[in-house]
N, C-alpha and C. Protein backbone atom coordinates (compact mmCIF):
# COMPACT_ATOMS: atom_id res chain seq x y z
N UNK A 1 0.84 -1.19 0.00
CA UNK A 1 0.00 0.00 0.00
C UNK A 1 0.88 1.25 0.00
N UNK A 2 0.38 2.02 -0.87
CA UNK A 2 1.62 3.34 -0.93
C UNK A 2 0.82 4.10 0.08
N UNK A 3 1.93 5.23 0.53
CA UNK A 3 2.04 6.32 1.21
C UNK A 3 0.97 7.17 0.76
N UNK A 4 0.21 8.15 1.24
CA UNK A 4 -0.18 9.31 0.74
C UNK A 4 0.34 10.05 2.02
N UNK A 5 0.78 11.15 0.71
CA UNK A 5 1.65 12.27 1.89
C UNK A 5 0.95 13.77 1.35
N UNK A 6 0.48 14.11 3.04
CA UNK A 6 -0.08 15.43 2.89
C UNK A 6 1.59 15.89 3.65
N UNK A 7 0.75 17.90 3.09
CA UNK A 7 1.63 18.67 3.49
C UNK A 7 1.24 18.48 5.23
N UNK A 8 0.31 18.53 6.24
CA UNK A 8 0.08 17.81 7.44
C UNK A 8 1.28 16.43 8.05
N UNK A 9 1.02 15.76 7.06
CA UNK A 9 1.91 14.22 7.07
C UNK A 9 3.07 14.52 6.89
N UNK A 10 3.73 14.94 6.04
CA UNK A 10 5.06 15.43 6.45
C UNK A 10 5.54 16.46 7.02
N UNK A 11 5.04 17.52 7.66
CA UNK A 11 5.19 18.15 8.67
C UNK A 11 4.95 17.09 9.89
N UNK A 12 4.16 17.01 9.97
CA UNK A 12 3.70 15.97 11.89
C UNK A 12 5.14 14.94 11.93
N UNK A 13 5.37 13.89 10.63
CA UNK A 13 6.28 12.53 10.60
C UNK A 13 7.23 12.75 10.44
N UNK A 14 7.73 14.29 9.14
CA UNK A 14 8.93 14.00 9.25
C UNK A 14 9.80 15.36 9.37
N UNK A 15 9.19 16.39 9.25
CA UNK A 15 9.84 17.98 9.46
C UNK A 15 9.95 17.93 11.29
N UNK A 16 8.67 17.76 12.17
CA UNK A 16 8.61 18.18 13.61
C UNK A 16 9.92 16.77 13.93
N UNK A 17 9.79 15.66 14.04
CA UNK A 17 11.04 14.94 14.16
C UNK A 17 12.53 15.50 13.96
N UNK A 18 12.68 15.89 12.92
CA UNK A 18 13.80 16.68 12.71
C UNK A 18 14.22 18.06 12.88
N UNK A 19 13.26 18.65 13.25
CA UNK A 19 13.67 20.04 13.94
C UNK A 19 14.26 19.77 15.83
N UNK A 20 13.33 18.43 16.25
CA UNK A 20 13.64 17.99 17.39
C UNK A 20 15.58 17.79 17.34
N UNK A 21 15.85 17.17 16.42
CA UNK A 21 17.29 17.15 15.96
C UNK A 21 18.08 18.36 16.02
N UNK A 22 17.33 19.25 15.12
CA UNK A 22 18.08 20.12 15.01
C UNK A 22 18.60 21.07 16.26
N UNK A 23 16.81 21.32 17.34
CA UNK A 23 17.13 21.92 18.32
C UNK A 23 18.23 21.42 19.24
N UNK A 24 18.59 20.30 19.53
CA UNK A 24 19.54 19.65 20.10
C UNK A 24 21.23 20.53 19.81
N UNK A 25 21.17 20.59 18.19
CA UNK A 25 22.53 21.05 17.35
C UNK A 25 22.91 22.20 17.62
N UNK A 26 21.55 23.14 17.55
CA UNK A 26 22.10 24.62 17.58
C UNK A 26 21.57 25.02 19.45
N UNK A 27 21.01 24.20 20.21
CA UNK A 27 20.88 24.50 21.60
C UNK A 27 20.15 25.64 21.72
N UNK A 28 18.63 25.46 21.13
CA UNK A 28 17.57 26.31 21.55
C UNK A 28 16.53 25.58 20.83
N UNK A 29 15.11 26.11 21.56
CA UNK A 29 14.18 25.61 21.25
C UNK A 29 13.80 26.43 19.66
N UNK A 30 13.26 25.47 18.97
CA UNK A 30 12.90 25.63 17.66
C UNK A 30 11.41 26.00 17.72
N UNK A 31 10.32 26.84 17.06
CA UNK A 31 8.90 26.53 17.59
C UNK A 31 8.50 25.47 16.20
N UNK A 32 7.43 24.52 16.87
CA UNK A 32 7.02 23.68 15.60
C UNK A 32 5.78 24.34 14.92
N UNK A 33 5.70 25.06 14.31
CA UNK A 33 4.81 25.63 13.45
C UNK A 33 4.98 25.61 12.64
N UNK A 34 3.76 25.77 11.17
CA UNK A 34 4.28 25.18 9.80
C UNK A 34 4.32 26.97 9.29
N UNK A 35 4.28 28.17 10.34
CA UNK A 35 4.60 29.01 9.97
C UNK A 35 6.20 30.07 10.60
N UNK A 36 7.25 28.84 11.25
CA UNK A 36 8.35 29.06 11.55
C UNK A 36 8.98 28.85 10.52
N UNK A 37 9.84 30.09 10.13
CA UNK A 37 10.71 30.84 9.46
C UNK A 37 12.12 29.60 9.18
N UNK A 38 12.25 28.95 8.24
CA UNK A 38 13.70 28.17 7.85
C UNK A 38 14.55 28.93 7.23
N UNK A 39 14.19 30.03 6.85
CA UNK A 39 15.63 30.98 6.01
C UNK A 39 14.98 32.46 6.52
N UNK A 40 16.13 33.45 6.55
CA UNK A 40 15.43 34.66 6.65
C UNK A 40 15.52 35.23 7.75
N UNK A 41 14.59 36.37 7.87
CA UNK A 41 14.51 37.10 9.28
C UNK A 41 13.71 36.13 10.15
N UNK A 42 14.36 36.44 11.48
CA UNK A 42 13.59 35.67 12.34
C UNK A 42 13.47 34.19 12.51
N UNK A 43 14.65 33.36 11.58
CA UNK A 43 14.72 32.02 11.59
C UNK A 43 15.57 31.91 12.77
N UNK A 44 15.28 30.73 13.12
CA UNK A 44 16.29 30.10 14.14
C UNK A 44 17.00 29.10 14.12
N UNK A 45 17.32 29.02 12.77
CA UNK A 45 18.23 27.96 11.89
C UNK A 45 19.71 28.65 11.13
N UNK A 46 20.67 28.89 11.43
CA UNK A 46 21.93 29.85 10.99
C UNK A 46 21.95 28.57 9.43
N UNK A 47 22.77 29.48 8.83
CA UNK A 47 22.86 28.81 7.02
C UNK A 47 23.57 27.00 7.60
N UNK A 48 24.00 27.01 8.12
CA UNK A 48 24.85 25.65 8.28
C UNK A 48 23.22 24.69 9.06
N UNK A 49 23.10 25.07 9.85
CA UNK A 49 21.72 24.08 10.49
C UNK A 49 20.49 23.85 9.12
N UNK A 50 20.39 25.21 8.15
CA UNK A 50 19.53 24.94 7.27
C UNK A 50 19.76 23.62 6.14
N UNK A 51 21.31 23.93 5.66
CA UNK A 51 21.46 22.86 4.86
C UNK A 51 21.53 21.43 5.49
N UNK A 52 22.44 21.57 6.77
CA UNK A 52 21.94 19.76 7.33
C UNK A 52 20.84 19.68 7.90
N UNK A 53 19.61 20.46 8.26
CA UNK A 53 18.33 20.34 8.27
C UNK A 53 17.59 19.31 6.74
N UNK A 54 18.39 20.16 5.53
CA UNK A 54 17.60 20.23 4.24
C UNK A 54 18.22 17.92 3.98
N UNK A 55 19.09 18.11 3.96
CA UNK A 55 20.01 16.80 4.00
C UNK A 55 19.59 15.64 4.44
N UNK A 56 19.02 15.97 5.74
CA UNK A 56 18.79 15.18 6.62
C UNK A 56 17.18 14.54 6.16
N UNK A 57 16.10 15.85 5.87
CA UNK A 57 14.75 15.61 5.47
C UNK A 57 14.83 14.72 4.08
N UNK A 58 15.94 14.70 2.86
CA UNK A 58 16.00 14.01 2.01
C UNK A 58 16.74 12.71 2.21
N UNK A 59 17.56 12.82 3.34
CA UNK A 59 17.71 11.07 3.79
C UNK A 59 16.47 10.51 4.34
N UNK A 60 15.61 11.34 4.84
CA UNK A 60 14.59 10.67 5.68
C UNK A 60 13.46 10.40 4.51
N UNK A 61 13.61 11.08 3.61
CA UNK A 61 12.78 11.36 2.33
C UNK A 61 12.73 9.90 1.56
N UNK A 62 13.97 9.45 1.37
CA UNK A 62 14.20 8.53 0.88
C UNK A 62 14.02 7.27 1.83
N UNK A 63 14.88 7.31 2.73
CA UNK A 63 14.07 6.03 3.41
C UNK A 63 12.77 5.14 3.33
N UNK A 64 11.90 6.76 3.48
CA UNK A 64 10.73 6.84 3.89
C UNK A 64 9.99 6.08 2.43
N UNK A 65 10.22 6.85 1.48
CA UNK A 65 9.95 6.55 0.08
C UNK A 65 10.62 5.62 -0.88
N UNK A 66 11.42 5.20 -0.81
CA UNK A 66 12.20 4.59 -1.62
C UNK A 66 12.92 5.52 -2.49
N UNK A 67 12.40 6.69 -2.89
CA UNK A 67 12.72 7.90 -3.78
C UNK A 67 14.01 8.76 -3.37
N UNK A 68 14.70 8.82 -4.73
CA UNK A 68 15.50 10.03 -3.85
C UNK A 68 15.29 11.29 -4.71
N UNK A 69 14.88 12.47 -3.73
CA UNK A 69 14.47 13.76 -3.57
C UNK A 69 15.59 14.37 -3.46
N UNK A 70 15.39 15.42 -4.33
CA UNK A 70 16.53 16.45 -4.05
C UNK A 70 15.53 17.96 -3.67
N UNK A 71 15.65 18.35 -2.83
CA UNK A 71 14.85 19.32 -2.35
C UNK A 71 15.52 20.99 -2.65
N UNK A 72 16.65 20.69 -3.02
CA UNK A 72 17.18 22.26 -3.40
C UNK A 72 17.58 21.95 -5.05
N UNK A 73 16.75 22.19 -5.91
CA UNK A 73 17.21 21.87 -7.57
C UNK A 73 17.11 23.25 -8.19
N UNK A 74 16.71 23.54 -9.09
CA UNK A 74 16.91 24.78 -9.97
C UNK A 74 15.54 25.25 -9.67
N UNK A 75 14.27 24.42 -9.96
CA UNK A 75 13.14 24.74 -10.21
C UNK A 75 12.87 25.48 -8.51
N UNK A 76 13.46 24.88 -7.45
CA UNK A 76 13.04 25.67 -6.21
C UNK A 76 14.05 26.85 -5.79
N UNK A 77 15.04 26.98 -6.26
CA UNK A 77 15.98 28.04 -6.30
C UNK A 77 15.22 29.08 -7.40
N UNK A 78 14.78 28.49 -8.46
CA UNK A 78 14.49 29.76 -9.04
C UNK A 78 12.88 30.61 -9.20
N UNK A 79 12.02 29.79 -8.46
CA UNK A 79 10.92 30.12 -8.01
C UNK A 79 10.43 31.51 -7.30
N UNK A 80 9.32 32.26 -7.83
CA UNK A 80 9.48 33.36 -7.45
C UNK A 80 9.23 33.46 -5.59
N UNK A 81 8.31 32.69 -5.21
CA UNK A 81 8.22 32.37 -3.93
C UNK A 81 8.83 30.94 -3.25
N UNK A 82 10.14 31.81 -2.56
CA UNK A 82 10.72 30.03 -2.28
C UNK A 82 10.27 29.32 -1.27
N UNK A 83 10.27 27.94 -1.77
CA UNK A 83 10.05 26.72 -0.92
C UNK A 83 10.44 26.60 0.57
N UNK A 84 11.53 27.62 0.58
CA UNK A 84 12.30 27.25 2.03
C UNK A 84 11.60 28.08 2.53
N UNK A 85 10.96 29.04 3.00
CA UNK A 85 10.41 30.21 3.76
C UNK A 85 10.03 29.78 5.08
N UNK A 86 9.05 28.75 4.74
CA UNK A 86 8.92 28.22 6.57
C UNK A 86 8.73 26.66 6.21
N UNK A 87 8.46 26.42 7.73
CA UNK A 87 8.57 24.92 7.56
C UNK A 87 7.20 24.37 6.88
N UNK A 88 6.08 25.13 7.18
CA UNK A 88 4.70 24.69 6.00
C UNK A 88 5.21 24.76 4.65
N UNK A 89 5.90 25.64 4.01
CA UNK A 89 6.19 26.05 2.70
C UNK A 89 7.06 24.86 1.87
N UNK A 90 7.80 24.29 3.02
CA UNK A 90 8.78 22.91 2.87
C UNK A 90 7.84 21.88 2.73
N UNK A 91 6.48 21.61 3.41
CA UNK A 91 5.77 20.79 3.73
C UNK A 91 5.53 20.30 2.21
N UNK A 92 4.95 21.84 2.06
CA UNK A 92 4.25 21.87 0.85
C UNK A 92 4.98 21.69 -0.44
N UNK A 93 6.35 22.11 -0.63
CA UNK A 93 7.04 21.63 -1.16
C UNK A 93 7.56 20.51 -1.57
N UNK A 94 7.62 19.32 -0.73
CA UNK A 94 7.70 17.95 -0.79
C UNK A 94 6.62 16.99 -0.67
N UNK A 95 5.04 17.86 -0.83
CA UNK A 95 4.26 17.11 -1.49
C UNK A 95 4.33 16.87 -2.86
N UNK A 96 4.58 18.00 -3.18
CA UNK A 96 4.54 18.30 -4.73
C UNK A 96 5.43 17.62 -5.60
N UNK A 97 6.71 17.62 -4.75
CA UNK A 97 7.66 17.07 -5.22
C UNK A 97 6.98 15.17 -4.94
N UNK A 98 6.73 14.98 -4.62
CA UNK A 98 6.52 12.82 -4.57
C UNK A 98 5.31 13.01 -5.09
């Protein structure tokens, strides 16, 4: 039986899991909202936590899926509204993407 993955479903299974990670790395609490900031003003992710944040969600990506995802490609770099903005925006991002 395949997966169906909402932007919900991978926020709850596999973004809030790994921010739990992350808060550990950079030693502060992260808030889990799918409207906390991953790049930008007011993030609480410095450029180094973002990319092994981003790394980590496409190892888990794949596991999870059998698929391997690349979550930073041209089409989301060159998008007029980027994918990374918050962690909903990621959500939503890697629905689209599987």
């Amino acid at each position: 039986m395949t997966t169906v993955w909402t932007s919900e479903k991978v926020f709850e299974e596999l973004l809030v899991p790994l921010v739990d990670e992350v808060e550990e790395e950079v030693e502060k609490e992260i808030a889990k909202e799918s409207e906390t900031p991953l790049v930008g003003e007011g993030s609480a992710f410095d450029s180094l936590a973002v990319v092994t944040f981003l790394v980590a969600v496409e190892e888990q990506l794949a596991a999870e899926t059998g698929r391997d995802v690349r979550l930073v490609d041209e089409r989301a770099m060159s998008s007029r509204a980027s994918p990374f903005r918050t962690l909903g925006t990621l959500a939503d991002h890697i629905v689209e993407m599987l």
